[in-house]
PDB file of N, CA and C in Angstrom:
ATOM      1  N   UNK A   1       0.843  -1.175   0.000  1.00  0.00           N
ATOM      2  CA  UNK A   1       0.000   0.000   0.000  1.00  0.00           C
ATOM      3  C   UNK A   1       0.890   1.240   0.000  1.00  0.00           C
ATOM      4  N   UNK A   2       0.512   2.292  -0.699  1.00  0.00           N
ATOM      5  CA  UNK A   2       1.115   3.614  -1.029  1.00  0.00           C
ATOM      6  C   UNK A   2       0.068   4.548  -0.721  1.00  0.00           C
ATOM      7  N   UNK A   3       0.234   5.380   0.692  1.00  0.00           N
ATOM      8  CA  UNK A   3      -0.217   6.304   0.899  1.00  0.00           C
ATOM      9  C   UNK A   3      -0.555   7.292  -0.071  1.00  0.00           C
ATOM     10  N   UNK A   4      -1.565   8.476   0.082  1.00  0.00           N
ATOM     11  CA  UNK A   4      -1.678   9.547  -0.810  1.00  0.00           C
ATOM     12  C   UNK A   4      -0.676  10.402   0.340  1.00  0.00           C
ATOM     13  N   UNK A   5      -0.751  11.724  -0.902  1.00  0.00           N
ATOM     14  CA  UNK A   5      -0.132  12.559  -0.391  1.00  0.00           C
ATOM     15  C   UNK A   5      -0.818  13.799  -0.683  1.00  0.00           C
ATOM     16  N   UNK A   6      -0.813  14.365   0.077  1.00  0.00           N
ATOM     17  CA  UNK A   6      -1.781  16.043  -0.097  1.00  0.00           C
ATOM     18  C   UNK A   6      -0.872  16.987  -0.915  1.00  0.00           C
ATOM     19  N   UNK A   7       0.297  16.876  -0.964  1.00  0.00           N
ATOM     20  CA  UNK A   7       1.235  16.921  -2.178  1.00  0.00           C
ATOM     21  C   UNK A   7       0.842  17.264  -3.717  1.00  0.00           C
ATOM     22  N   UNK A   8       0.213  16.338  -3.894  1.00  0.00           N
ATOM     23  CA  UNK A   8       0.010  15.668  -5.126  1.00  0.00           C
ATOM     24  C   UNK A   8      -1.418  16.835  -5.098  1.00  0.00           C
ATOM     25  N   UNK A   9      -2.062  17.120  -5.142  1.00  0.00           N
ATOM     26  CA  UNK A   9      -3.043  17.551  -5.077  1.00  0.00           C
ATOM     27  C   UNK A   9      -2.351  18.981  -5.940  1.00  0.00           C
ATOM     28  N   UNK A  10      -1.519  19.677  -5.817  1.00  0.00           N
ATOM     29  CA  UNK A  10      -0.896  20.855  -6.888  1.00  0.00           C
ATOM     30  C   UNK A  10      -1.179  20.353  -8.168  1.00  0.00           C
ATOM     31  N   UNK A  11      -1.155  19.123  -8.908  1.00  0.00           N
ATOM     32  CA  UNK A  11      -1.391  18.432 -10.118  1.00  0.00           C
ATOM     33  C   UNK A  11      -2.465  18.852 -10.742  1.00  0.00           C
ATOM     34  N   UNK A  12      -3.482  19.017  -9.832  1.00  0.00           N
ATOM     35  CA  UNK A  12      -5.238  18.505 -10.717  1.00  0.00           C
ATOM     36  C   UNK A  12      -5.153  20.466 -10.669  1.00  0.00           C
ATOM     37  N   UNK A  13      -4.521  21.186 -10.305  1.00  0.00           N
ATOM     38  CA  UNK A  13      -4.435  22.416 -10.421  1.00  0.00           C
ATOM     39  C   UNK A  13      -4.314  23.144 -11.566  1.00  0.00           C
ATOM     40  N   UNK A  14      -3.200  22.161 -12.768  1.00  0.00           N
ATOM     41  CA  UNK A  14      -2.385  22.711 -13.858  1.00  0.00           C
ATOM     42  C   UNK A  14      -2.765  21.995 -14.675  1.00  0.00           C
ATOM     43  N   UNK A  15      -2.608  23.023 -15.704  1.00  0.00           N
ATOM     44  CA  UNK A  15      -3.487  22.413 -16.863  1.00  0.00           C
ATOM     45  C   UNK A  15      -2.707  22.288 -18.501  1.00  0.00           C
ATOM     46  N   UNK A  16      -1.305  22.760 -17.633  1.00  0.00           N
ATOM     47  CA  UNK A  16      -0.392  22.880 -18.651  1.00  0.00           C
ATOM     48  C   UNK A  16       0.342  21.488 -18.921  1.00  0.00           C
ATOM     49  N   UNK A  17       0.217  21.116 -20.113  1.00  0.00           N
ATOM     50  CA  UNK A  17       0.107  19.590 -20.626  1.00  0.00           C
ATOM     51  C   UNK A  17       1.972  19.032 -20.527  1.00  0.00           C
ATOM     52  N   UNK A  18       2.821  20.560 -20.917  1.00  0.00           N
ATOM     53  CA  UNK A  18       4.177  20.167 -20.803  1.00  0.00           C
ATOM     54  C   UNK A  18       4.685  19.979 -19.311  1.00  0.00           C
ATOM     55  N   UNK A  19       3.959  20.297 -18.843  1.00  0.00           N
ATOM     56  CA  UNK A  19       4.280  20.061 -16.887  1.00  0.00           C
ATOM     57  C   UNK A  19       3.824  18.854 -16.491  1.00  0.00           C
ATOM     58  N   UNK A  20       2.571  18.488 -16.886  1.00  0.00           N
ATOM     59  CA  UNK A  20       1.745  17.503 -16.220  1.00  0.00           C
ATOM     60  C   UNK A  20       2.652  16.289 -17.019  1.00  0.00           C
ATOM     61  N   UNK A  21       3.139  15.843 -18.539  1.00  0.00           N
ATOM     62  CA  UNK A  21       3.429  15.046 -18.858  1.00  0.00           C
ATOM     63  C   UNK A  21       4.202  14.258 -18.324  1.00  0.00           C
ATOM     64  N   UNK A  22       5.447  14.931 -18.263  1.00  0.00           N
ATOM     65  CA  UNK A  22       6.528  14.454 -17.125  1.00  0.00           C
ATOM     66  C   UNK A  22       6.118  13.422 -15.733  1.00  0.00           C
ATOM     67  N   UNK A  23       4.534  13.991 -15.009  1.00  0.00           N
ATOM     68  CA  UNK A  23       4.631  13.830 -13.933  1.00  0.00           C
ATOM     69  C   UNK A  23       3.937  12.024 -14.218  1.00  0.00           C
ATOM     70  N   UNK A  24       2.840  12.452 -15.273  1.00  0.00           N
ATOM     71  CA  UNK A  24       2.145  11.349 -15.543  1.00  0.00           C
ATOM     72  C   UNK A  24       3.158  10.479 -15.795  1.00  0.00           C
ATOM     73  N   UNK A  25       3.611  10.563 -16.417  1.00  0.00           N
ATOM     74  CA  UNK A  25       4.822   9.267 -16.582  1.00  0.00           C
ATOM     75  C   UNK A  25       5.622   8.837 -15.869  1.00  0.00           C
ATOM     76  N   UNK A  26       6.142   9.851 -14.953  1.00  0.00           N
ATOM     77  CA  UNK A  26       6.568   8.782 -13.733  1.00  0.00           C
ATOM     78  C   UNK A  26       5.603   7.629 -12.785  1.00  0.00           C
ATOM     79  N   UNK A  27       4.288   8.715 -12.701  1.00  0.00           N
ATOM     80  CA  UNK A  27       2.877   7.681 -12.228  1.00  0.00           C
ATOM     81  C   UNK A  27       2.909   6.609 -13.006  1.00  0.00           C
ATOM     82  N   UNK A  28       3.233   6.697 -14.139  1.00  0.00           N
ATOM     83  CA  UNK A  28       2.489   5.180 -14.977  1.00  0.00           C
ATOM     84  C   UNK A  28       3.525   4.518 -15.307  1.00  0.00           C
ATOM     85  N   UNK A  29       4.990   5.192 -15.093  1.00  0.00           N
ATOM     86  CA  UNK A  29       6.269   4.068 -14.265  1.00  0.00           C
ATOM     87  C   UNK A  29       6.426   3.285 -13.431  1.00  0.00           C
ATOM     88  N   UNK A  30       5.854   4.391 -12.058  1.00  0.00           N
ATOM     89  CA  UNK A  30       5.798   3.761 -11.100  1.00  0.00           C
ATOM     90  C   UNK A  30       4.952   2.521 -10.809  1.00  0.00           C
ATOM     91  N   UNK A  31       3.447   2.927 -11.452  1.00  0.00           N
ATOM     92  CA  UNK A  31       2.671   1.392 -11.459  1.00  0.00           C
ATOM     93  C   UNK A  31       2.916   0.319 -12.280  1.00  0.00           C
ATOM     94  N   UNK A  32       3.916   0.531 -13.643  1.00  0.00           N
ATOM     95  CA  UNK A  32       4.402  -0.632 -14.059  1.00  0.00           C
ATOM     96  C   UNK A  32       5.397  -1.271 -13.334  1.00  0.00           C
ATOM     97  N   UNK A  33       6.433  -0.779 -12.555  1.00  0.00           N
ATOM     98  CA  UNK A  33       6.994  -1.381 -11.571  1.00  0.00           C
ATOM     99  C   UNK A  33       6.705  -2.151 -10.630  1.00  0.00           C
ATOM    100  N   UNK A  34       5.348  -1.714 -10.365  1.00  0.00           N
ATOM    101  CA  UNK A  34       5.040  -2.205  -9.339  1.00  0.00           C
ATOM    102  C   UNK A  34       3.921  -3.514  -9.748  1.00  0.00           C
ATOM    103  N   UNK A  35       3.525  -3.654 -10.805  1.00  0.00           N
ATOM    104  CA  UNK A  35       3.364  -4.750 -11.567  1.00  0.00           C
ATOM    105  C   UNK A  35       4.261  -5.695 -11.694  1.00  0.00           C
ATOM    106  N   UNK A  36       5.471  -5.638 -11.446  1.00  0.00           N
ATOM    107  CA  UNK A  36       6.760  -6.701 -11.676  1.00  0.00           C
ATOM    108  C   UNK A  36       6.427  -7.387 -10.162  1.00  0.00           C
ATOM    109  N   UNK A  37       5.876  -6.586  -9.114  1.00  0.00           N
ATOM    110  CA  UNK A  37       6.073  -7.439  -8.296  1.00  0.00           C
ATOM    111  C   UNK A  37       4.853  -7.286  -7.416  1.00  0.00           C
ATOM    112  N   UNK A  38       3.920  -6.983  -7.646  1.00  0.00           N
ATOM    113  CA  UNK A  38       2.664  -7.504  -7.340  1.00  0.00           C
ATOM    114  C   UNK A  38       1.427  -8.177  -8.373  1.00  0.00           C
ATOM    115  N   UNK A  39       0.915  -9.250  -8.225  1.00  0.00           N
ATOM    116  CA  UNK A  39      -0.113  -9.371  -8.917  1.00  0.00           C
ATOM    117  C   UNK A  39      -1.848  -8.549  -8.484  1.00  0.00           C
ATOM    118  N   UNK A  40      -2.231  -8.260  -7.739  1.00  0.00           N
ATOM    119  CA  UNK A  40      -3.055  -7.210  -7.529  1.00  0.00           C
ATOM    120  C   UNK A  40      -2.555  -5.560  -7.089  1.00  0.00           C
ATOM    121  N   UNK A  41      -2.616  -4.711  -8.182  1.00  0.00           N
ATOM    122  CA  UNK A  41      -2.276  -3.388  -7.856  1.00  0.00           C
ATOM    123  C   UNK A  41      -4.050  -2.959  -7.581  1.00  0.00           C
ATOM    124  N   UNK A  42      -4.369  -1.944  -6.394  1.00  0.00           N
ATOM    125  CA  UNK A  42      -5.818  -1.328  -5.879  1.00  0.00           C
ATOM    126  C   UNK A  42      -5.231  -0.091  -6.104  1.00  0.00           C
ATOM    127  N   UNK A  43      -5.925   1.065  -6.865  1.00  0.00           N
ATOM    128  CA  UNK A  43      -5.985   2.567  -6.768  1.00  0.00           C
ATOM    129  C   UNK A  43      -6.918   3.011  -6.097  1.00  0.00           C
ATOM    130  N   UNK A  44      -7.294   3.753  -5.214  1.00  0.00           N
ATOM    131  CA  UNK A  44      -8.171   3.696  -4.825  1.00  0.00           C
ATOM    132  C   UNK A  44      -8.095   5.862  -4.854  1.00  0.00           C
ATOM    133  N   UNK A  45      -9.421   6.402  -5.482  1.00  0.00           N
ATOM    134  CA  UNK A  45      -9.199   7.401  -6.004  1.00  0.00           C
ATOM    135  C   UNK A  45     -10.370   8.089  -6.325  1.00  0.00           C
ATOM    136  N   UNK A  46     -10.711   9.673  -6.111  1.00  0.00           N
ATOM    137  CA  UNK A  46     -11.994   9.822  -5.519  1.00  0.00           C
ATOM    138  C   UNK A  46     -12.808  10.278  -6.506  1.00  0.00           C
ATOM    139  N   UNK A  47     -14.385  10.452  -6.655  1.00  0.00           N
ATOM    140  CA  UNK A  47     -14.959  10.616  -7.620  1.00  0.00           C
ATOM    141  C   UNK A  47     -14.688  11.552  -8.181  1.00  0.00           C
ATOM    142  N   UNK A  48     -14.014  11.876  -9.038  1.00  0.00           N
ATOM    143  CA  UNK A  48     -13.810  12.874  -9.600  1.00  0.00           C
ATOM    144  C   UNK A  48     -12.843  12.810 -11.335  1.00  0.00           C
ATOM    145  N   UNK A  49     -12.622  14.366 -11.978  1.00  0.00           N
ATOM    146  CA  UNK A  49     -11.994  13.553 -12.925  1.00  0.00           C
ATOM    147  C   UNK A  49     -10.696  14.323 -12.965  1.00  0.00           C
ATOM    148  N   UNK A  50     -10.254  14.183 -11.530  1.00  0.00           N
ATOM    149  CA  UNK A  50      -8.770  14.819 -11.183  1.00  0.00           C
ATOM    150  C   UNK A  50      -7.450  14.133 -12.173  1.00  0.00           C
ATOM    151  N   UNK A  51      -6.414  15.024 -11.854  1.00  0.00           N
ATOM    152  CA  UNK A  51      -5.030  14.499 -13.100  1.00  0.00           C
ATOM    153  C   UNK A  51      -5.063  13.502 -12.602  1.00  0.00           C
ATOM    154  N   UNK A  52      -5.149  12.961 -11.065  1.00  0.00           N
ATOM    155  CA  UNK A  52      -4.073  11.223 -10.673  1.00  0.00           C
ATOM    156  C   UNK A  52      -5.640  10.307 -10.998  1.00  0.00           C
ATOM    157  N   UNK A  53      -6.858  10.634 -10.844  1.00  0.00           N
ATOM    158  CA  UNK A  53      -7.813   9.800 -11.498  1.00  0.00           C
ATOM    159  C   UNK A  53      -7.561   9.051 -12.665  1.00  0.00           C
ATOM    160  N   UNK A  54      -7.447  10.170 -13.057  1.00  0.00           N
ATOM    161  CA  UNK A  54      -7.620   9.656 -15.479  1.00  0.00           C
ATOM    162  C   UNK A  54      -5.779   9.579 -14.840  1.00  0.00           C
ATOM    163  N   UNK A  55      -4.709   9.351 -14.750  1.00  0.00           N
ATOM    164  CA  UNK A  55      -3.602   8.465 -14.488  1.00  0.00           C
ATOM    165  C   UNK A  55      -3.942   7.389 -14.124  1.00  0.00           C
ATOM    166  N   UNK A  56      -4.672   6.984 -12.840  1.00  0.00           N
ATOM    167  CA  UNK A  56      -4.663   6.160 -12.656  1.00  0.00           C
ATOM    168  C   UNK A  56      -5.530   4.838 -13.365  1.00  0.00           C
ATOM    169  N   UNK A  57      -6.343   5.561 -14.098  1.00  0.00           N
ATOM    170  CA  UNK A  57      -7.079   5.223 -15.380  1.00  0.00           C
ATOM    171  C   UNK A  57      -6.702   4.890 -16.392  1.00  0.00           C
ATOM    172  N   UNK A  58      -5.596   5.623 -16.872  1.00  0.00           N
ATOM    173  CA  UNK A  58      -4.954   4.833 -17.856  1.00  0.00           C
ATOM    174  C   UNK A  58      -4.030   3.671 -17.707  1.00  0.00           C
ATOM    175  N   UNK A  59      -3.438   3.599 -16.763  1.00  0.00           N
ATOM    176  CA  UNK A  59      -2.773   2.853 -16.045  1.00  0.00           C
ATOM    177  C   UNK A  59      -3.640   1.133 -15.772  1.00  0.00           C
ATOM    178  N   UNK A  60      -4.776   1.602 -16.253  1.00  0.00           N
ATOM    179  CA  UNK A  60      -5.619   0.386 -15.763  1.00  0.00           C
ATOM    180  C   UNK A  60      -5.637  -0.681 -16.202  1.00  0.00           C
ATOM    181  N   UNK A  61      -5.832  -1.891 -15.804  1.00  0.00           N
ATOM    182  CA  UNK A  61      -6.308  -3.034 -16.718  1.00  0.00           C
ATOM    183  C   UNK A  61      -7.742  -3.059 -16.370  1.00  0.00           C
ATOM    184  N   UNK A  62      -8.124  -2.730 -14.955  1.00  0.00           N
ATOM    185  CA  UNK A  62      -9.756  -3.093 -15.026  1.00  0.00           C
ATOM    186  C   UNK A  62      -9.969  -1.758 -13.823  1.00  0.00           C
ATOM    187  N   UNK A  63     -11.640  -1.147 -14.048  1.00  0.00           N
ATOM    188  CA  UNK A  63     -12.075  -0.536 -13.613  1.00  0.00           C
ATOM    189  C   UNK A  63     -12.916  -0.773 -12.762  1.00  0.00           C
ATOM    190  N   UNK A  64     -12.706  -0.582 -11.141  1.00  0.00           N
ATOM    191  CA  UNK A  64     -14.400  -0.993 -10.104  1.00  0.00           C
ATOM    192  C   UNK A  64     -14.875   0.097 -10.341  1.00  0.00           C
ATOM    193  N   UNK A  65     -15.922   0.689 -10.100  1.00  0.00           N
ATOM    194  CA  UNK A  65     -16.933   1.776  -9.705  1.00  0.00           C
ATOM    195  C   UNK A  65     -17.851   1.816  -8.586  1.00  0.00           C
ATOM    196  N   UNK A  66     -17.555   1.435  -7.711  1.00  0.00           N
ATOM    197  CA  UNK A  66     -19.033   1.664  -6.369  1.00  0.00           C
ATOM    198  C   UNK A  66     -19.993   2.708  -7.347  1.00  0.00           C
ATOM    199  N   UNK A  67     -21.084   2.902  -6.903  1.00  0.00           N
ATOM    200  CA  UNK A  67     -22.123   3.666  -7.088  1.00  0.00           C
ATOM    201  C   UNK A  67     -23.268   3.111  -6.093  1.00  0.00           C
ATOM    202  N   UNK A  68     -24.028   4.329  -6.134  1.00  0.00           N
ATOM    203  CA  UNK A  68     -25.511   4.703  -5.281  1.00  0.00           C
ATOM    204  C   UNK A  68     -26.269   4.296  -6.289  1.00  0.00           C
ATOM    205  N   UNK A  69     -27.579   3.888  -6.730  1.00  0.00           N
ATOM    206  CA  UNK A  69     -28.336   3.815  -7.548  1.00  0.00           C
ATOM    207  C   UNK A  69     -29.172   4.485  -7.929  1.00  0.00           C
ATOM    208  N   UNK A  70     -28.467   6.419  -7.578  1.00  0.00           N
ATOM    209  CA  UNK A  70     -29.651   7.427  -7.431  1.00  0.00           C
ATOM    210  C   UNK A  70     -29.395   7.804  -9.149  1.00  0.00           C
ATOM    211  N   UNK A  71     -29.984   8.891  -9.144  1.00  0.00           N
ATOM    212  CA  UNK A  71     -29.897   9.588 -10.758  1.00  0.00           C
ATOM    213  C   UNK A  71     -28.919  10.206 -11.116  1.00  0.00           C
ATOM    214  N   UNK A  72     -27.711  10.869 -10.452  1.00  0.00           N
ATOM    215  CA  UNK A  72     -26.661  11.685 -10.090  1.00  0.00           C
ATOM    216  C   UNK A  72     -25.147  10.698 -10.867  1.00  0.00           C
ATOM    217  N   UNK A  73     -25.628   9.516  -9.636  1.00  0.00           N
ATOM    218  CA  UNK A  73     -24.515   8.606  -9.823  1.00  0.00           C
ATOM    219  C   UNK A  73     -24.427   7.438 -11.144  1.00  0.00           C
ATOM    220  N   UNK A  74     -25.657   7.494 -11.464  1.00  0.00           N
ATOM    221  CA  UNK A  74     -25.640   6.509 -12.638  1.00  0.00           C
ATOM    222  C   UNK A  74     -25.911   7.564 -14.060  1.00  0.00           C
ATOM    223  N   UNK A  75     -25.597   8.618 -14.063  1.00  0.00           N
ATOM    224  CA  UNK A  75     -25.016   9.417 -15.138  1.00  0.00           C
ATOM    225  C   UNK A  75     -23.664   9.814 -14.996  1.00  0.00           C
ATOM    226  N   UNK A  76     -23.085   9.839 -13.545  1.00  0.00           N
ATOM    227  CA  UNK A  76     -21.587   9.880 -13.733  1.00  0.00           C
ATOM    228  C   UNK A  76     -21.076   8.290 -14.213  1.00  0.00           C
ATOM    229  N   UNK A  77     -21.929   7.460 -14.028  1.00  0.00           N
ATOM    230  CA  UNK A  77     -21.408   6.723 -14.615  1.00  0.00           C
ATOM    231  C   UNK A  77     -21.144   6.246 -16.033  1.00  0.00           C
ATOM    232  N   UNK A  78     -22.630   6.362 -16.125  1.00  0.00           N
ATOM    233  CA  UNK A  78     -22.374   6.939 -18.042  1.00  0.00           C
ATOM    234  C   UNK A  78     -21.052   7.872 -18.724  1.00  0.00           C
ATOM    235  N   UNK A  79     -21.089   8.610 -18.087  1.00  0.00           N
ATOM    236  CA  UNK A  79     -19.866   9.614 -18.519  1.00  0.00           C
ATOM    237  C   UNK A  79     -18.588   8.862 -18.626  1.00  0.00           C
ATOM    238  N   UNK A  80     -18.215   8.379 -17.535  1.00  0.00           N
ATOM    239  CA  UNK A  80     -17.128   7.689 -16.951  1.00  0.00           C
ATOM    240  C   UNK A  80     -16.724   6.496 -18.158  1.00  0.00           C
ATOM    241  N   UNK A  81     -18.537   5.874 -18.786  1.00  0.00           N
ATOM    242  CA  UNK A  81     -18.354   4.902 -19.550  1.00  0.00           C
ATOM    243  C   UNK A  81     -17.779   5.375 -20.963  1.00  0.00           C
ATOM    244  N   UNK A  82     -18.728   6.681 -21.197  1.00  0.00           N
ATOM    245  CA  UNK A  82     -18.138   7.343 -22.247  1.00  0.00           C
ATOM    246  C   UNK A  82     -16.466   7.934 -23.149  1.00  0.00           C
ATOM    247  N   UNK A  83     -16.029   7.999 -22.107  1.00  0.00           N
ATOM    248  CA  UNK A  83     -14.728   9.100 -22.219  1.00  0.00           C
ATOM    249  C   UNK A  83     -13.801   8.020 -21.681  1.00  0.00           C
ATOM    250  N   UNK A  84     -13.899   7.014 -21.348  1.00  0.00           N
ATOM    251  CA  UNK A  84     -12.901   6.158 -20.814  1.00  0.00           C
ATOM    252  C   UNK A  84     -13.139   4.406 -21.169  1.00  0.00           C
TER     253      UNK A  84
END
């Protein structure tokens, strides 16, 4: 397990693609590494469609989604299905 860091939170701030690239790629380094030596990697990452989200999204092989079964949550889910 890999703590968050409140750190990281400057990221979903910038929107400048030559800054963020760099960072994403160490993220999606770091989880291929860590594929060499785990067989279950968990992201666990909040509703939203923050920079380390869609990282950790691409990074994916499979997607959970909890959801509520109200009207709110099963159009974010649609979306979610859409764009990703």
């Amino acid at each position: 397990m890999v703590p968050g860091d409140f750190d990281l939170f400057k990221y979903s701030m910038i929107s400048d693609a030559k800054i963020l690239e760099p960072v994403k790629n160490r993220i999606l380094q770091f989880i291929e590494n860590a594929r060499t030596e785990r067989e279950l990697i968990c992201i666990d990452c909040n509703p939203s469609s923050s920079f380390m989200t869609i990282c950790a999204i691409q990074a994916a092989t499979h997607i959970l989604v909890p959801v509520c079964p109200d009207r709110y949550s099963m159009l974010g889910l649609k979306l979610l299905n859409r764009f990703f």
